[in-house]
PDB file of N, CA and C in Angstrom:
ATOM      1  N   UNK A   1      99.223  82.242  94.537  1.00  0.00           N
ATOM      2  CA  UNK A   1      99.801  83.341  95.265  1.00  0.00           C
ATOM      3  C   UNK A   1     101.325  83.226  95.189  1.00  0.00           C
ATOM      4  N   UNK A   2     101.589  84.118  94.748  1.00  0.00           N
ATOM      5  CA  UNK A   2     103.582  84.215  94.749  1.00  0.00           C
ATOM      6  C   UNK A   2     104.389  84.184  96.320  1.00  0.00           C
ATOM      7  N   UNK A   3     104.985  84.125  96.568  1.00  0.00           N
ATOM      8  CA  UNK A   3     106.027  84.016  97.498  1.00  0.00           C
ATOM      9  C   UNK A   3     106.612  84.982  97.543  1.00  0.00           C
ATOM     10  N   UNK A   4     106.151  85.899  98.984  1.00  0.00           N
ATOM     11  CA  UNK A   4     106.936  87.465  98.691  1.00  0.00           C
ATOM     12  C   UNK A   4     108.686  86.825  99.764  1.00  0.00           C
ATOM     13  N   UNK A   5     109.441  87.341  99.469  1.00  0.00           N
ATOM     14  CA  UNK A   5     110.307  87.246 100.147  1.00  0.00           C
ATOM     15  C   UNK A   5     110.421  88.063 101.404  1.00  0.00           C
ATOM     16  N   UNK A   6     110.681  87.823 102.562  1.00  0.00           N
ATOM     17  CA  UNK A   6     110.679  88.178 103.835  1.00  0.00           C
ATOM     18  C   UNK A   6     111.838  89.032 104.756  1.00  0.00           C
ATOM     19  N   UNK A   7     112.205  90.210 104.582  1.00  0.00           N
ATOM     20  CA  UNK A   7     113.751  90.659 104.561  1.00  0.00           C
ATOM     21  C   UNK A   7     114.068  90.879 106.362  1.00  0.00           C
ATOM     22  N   UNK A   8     114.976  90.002 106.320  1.00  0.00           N
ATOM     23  CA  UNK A   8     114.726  90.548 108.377  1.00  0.00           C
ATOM     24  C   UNK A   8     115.894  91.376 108.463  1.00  0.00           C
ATOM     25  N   UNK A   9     115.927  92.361 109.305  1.00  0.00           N
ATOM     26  CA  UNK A   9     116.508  93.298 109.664  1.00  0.00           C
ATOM     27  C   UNK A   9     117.740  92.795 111.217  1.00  0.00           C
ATOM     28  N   UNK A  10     118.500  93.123 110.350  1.00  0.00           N
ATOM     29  CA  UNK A  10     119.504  92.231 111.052  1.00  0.00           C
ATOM     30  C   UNK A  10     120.889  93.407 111.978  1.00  0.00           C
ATOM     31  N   UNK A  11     121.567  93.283 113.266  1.00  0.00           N
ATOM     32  CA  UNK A  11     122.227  94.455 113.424  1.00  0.00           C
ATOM     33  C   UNK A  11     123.299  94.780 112.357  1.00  0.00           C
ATOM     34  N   UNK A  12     123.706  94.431 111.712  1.00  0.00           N
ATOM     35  CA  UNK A  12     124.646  95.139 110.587  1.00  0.00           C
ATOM     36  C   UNK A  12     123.949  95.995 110.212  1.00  0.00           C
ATOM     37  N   UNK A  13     122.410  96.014 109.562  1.00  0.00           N
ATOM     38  CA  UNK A  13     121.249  97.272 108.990  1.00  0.00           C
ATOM     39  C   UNK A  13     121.203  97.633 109.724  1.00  0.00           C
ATOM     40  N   UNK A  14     121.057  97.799 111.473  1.00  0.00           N
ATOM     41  CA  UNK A  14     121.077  98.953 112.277  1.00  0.00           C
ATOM     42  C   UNK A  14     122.493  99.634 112.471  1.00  0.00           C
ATOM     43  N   UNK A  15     123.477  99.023 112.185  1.00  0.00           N
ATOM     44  CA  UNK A  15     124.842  99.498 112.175  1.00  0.00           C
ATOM     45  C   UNK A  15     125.207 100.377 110.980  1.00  0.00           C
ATOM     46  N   UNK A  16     124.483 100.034 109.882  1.00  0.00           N
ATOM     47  CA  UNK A  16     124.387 101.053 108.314  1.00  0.00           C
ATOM     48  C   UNK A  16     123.901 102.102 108.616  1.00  0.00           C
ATOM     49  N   UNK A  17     122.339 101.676 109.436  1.00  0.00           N
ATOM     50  CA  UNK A  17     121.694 102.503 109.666  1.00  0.00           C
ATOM     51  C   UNK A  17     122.444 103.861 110.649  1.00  0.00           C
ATOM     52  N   UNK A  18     123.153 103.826 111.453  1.00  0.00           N
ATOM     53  CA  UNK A  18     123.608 104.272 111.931  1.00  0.00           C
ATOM     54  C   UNK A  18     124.822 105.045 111.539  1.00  0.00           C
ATOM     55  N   UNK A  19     125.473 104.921 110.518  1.00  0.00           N
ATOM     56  CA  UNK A  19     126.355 104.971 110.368  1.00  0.00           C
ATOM     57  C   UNK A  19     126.426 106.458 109.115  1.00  0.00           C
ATOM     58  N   UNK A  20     125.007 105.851 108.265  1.00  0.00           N
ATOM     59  CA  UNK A  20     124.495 107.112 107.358  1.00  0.00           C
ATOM     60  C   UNK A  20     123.930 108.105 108.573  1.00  0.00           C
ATOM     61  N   UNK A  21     123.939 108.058 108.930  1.00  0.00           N
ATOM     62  CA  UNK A  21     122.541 108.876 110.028  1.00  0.00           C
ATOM     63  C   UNK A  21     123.689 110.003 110.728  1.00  0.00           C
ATOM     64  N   UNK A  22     124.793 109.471 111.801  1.00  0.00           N
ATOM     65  CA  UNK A  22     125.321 109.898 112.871  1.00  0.00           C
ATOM     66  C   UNK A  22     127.028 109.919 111.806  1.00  0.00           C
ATOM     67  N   UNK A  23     127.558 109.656 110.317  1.00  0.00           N
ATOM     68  CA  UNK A  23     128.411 109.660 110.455  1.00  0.00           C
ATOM     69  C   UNK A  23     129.635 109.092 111.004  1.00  0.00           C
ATOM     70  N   UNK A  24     129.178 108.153 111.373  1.00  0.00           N
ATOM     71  CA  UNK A  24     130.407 107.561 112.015  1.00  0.00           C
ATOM     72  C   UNK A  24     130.773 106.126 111.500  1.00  0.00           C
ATOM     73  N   UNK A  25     131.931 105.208 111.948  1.00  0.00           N
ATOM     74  CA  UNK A  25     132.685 104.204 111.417  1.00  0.00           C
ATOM     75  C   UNK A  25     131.241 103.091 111.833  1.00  0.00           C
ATOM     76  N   UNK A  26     131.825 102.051 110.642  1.00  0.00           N
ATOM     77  CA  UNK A  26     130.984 100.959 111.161  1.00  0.00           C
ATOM     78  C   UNK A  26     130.851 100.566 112.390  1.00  0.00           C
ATOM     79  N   UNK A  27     132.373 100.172 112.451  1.00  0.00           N
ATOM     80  CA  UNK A  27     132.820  99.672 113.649  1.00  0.00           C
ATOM     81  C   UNK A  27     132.072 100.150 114.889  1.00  0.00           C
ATOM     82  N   UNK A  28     132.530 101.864 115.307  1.00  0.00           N
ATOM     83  CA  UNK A  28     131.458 102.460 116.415  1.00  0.00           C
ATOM     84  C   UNK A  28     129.756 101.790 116.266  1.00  0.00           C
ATOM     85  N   UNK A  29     129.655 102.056 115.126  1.00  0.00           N
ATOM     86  CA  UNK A  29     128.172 101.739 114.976  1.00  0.00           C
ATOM     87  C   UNK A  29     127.719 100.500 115.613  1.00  0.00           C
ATOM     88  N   UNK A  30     128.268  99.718 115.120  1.00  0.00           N
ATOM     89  CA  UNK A  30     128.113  98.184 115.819  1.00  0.00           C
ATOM     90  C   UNK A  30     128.779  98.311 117.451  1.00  0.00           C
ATOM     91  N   UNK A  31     129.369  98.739 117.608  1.00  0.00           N
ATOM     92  CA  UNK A  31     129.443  99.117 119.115  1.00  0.00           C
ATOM     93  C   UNK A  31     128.317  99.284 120.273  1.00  0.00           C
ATOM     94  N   UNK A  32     127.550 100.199 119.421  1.00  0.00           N
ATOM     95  CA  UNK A  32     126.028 101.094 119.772  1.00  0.00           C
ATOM     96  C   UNK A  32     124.976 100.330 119.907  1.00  0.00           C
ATOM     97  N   UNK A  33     124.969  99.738 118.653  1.00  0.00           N
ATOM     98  CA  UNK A  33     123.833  98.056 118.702  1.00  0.00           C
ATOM     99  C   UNK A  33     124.604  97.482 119.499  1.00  0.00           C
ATOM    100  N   UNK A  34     125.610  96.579 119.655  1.00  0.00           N
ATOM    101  CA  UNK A  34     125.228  95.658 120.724  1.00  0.00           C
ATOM    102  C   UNK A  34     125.249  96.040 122.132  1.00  0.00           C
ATOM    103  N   UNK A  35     126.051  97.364 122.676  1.00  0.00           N
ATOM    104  CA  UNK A  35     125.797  97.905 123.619  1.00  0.00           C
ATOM    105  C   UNK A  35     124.103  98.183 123.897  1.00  0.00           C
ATOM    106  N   UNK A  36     123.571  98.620 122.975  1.00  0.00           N
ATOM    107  CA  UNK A  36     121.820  98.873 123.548  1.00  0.00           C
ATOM    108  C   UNK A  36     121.379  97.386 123.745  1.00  0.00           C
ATOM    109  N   UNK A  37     121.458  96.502 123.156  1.00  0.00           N
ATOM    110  CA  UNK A  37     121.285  95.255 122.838  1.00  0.00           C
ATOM    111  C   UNK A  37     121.283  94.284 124.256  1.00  0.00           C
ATOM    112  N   UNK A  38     122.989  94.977 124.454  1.00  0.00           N
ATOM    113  CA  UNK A  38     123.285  94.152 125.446  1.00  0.00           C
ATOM    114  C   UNK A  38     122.315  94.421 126.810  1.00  0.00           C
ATOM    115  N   UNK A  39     122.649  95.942 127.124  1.00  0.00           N
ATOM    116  CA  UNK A  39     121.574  96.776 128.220  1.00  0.00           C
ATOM    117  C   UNK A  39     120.193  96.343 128.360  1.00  0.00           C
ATOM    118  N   UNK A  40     119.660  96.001 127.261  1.00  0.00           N
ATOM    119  CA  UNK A  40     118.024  95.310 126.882  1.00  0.00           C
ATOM    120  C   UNK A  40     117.837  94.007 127.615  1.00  0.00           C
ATOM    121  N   UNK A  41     118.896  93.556 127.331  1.00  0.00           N
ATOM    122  CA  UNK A  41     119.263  92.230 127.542  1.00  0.00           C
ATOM    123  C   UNK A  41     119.388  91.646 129.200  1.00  0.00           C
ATOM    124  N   UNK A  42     120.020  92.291 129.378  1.00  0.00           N
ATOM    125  CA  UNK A  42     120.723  92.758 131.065  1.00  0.00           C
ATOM    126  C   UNK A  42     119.472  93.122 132.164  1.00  0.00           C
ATOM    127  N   UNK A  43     118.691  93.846 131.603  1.00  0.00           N
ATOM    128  CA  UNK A  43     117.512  94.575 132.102  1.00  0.00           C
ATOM    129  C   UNK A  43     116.090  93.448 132.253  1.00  0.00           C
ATOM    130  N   UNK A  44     116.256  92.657 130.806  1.00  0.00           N
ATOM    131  CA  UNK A  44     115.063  91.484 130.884  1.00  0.00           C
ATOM    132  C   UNK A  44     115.829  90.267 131.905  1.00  0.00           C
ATOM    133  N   UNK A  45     116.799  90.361 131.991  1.00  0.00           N
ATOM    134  CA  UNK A  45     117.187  88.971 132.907  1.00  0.00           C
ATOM    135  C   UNK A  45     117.116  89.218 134.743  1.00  0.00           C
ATOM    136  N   UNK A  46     117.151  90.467 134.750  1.00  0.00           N
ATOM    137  CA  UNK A  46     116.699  91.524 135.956  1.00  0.00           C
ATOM    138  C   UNK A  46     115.686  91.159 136.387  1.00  0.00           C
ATOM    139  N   UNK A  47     114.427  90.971 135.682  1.00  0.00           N
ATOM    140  CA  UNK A  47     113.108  90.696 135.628  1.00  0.00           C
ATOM    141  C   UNK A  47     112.368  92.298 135.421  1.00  0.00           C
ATOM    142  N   UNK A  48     113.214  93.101 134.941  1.00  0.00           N
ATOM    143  CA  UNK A  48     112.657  94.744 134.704  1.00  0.00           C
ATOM    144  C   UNK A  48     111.831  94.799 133.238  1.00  0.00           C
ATOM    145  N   UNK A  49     111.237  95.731 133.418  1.00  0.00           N
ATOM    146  CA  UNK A  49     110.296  96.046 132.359  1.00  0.00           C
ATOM    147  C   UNK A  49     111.311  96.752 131.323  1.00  0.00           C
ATOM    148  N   UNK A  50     111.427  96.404 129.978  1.00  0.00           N
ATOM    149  CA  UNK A  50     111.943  97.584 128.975  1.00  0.00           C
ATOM    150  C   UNK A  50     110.857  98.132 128.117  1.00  0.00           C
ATOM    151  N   UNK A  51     110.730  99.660 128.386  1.00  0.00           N
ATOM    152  CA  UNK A  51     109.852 100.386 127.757  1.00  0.00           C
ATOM    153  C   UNK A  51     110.480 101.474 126.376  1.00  0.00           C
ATOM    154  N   UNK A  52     110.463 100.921 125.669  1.00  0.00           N
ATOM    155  CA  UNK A  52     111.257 102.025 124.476  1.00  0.00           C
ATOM    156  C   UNK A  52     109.912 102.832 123.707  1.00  0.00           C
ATOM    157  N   UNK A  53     109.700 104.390 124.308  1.00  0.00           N
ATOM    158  CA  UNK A  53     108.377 105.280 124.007  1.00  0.00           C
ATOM    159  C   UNK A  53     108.748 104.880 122.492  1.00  0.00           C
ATOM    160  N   UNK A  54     106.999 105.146 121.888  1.00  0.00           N
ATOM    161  CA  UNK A  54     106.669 105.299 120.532  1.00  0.00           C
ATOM    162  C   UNK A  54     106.923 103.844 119.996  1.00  0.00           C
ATOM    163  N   UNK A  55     107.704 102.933 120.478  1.00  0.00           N
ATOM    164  CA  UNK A  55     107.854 101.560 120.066  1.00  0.00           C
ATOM    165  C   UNK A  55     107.174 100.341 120.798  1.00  0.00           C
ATOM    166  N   UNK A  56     107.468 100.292 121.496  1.00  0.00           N
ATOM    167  CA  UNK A  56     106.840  99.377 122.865  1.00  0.00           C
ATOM    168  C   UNK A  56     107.397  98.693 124.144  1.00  0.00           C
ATOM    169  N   UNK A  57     106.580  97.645 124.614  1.00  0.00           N
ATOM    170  CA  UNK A  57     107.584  97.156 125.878  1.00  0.00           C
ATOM    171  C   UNK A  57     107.654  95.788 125.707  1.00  0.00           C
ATOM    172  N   UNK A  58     108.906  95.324 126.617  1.00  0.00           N
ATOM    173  CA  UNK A  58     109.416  93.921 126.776  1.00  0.00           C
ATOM    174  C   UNK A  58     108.614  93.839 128.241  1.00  0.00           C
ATOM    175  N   UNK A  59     108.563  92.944 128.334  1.00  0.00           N
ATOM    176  CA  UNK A  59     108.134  92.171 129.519  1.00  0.00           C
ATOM    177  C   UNK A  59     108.559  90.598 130.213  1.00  0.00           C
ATOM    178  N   UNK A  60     108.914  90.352 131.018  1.00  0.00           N
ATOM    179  CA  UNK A  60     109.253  89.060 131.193  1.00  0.00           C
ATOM    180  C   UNK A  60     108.177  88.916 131.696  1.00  0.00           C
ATOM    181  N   UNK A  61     107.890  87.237 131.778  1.00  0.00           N
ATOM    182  CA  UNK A  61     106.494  86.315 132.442  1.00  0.00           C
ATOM    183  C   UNK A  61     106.819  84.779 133.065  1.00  0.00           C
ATOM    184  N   UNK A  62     106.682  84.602 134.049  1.00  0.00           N
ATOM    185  CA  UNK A  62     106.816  83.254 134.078  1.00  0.00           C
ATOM    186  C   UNK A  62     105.783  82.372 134.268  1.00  0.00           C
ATOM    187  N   UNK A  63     106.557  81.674 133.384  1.00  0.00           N
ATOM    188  CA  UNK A  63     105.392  80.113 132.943  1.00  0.00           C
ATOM    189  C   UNK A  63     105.531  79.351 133.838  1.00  0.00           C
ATOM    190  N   UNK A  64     104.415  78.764 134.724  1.00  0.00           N
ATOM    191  CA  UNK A  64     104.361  77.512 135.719  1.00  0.00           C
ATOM    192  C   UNK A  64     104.394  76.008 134.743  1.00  0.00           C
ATOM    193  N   UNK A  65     104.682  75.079 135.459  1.00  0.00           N
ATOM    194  CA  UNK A  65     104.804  73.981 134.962  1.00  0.00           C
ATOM    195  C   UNK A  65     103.661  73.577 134.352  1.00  0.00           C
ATOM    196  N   UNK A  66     103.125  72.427 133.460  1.00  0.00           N
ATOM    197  CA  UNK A  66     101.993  72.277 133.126  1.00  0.00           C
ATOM    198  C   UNK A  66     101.931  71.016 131.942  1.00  0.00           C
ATOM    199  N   UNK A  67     100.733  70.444 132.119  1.00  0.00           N
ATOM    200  CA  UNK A  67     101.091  69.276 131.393  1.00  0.00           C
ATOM    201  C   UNK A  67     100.351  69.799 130.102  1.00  0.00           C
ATOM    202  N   UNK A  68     101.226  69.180 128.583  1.00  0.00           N
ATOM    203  CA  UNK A  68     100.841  69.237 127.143  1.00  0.00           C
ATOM    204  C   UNK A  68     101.003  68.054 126.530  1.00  0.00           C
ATOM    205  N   UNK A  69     100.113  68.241 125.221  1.00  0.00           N
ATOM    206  CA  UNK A  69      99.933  67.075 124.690  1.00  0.00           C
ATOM    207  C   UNK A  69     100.580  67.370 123.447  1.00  0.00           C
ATOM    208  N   UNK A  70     101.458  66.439 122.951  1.00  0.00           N
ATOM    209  CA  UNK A  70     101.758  65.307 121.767  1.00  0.00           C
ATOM    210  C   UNK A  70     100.870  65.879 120.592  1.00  0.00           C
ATOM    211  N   UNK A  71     101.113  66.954 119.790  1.00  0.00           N
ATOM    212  CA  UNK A  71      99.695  66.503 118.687  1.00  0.00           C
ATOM    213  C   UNK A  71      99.632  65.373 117.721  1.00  0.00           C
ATOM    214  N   UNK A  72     101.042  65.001 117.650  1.00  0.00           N
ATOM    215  CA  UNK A  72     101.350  63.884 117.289  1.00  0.00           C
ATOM    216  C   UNK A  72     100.850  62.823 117.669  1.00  0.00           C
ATOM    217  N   UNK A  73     101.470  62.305 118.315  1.00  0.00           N
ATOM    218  CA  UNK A  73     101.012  61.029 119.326  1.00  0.00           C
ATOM    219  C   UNK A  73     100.015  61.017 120.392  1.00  0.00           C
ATOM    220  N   UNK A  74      99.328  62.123 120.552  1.00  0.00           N
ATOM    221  CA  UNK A  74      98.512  62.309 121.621  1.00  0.00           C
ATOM    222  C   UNK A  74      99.067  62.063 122.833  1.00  0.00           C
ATOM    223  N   UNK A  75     100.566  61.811 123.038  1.00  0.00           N
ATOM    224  CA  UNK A  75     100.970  61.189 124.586  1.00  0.00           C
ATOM    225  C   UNK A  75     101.123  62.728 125.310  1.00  0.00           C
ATOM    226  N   UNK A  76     100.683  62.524 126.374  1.00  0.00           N
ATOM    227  CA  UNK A  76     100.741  63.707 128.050  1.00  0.00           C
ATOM    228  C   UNK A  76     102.435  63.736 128.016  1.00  0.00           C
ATOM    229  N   UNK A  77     102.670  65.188 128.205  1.00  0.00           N
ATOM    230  CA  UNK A  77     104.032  65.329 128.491  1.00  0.00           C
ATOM    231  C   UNK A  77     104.420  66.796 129.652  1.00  0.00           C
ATOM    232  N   UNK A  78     105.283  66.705 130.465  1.00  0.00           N
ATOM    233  CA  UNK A  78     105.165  67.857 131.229  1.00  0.00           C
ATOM    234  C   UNK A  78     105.792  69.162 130.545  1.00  0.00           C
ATOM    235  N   UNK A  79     105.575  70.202 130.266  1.00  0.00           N
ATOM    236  CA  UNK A  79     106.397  71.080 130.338  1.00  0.00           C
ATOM    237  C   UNK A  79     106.728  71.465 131.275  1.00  0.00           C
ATOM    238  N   UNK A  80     108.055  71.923 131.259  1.00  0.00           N
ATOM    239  CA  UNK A  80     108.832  72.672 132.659  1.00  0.00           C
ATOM    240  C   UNK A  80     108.244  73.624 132.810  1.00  0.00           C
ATOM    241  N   UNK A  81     108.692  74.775 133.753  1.00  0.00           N
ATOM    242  CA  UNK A  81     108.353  76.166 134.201  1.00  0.00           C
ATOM    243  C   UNK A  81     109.471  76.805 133.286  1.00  0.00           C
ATOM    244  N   UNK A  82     109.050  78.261 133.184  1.00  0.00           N
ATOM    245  CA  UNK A  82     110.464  78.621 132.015  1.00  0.00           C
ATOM    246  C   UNK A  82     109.894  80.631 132.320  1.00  0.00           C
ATOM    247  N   UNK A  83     111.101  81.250 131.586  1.00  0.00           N
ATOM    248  CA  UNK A  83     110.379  82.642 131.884  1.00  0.00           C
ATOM    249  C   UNK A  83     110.009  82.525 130.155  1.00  0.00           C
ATOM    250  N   UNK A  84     109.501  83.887 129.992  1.00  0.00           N
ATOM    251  CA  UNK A  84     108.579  83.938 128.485  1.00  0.00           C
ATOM    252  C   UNK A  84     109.018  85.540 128.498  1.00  0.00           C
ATOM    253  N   UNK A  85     109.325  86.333 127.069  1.00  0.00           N
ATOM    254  CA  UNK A  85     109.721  87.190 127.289  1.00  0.00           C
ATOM    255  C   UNK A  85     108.484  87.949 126.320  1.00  0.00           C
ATOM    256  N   UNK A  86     107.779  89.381 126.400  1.00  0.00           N
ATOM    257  CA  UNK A  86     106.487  89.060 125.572  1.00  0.00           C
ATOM    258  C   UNK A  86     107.056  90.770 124.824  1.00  0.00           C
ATOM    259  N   UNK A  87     106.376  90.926 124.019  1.00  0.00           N
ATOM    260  CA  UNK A  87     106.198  92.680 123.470  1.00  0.00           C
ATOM    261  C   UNK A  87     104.978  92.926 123.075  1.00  0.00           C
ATOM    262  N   UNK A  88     104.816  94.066 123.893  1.00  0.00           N
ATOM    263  CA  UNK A  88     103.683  94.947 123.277  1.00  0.00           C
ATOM    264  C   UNK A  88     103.700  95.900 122.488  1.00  0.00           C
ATOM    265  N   UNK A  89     103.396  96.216 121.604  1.00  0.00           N
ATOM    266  CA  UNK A  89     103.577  97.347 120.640  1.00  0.00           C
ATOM    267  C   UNK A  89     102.807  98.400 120.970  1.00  0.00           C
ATOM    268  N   UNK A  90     103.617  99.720 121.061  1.00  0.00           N
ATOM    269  CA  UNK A  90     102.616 101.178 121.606  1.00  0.00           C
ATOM    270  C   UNK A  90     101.823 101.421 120.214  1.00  0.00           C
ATOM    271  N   UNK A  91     100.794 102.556 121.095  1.00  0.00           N
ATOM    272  CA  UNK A  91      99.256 102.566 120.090  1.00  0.00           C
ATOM    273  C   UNK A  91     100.361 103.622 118.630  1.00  0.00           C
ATOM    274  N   UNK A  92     101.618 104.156 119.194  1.00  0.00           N
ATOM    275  CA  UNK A  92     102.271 104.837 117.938  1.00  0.00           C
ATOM    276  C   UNK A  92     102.923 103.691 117.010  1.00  0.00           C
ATOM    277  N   UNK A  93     103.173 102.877 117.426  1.00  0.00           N
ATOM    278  CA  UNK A  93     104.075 102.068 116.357  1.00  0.00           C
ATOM    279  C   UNK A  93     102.705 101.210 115.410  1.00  0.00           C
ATOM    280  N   UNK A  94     101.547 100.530 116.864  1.00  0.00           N
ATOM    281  CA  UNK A  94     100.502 100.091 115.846  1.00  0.00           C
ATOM    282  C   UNK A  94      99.828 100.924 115.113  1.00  0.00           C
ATOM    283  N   UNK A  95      99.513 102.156 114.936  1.00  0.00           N
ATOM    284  CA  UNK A  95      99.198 102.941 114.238  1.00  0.00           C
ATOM    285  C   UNK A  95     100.398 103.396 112.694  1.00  0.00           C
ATOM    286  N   UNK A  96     101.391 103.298 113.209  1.00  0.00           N
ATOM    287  CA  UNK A  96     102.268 103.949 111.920  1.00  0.00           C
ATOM    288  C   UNK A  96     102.015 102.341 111.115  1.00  0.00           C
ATOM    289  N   UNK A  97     101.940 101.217 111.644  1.00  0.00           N
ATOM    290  CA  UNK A  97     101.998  99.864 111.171  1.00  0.00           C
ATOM    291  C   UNK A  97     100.953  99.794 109.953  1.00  0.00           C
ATOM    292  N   UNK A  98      99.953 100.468 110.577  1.00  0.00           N
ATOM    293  CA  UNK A  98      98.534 100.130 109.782  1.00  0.00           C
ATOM    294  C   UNK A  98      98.471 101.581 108.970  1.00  0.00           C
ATOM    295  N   UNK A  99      99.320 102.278 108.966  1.00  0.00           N
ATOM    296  CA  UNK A  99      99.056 103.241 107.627  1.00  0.00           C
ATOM    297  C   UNK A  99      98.774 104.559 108.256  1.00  0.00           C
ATOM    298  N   UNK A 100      98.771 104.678 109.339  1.00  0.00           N
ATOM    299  CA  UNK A 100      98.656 106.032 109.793  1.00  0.00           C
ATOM    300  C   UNK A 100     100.007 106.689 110.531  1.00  0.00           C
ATOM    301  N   UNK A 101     100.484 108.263 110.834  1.00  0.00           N
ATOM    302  CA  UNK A 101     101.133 108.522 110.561  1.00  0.00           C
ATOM    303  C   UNK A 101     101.451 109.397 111.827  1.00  0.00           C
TER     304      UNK A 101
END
């Protein structure tokens, strides 16, 4: 099996993206991303739900403490408590995903 290469989409491509789209300077563009970015951001540390329709939602969760094991060494170790931030994908984005439209 070959090795497909994996292209991640990074904000500069949403800043291109933006930039063909709306016309405007890079610069603004990248403005826009990290301003939404930041707001996203701001909103999950809130403990608020982010719902972006047709795409999906963020969610924060918190993890209680709990003991794990080593797969290594088999030794017991605690994990801390921590928040967990999760996404669900709406039935439109899993649908355009799998080929429908």
């Amino acid at each position: 099996m070959k090795n497909k290469k994996i292209k991640t989409l990074t904000r500069s491509d949403l800043a291109n993206a933006i930039t063909q789209e709306f016309r405007v300077t890079k610069f603004n563009a990248l403005e826009v991303v990290e301003d939404v970015l930041d707001e996203i951001t701001m909103a999950l540390i809130e403990g608020e739900t982010v719902k972006i329709a047709s795409f999906g939602t963020f969610t924060v969760r918190d993890k209680k403490e709990r003991i794990g094991r080593n797969p290594k060494t088999l030794r017991e170790a605690v994990i801390s408590s921590r928040k967990s931030i999760t996404f669900r994908a709406s039935p439109v984005l899993k649908k355009i995903i799998n080929g429908g439209k």
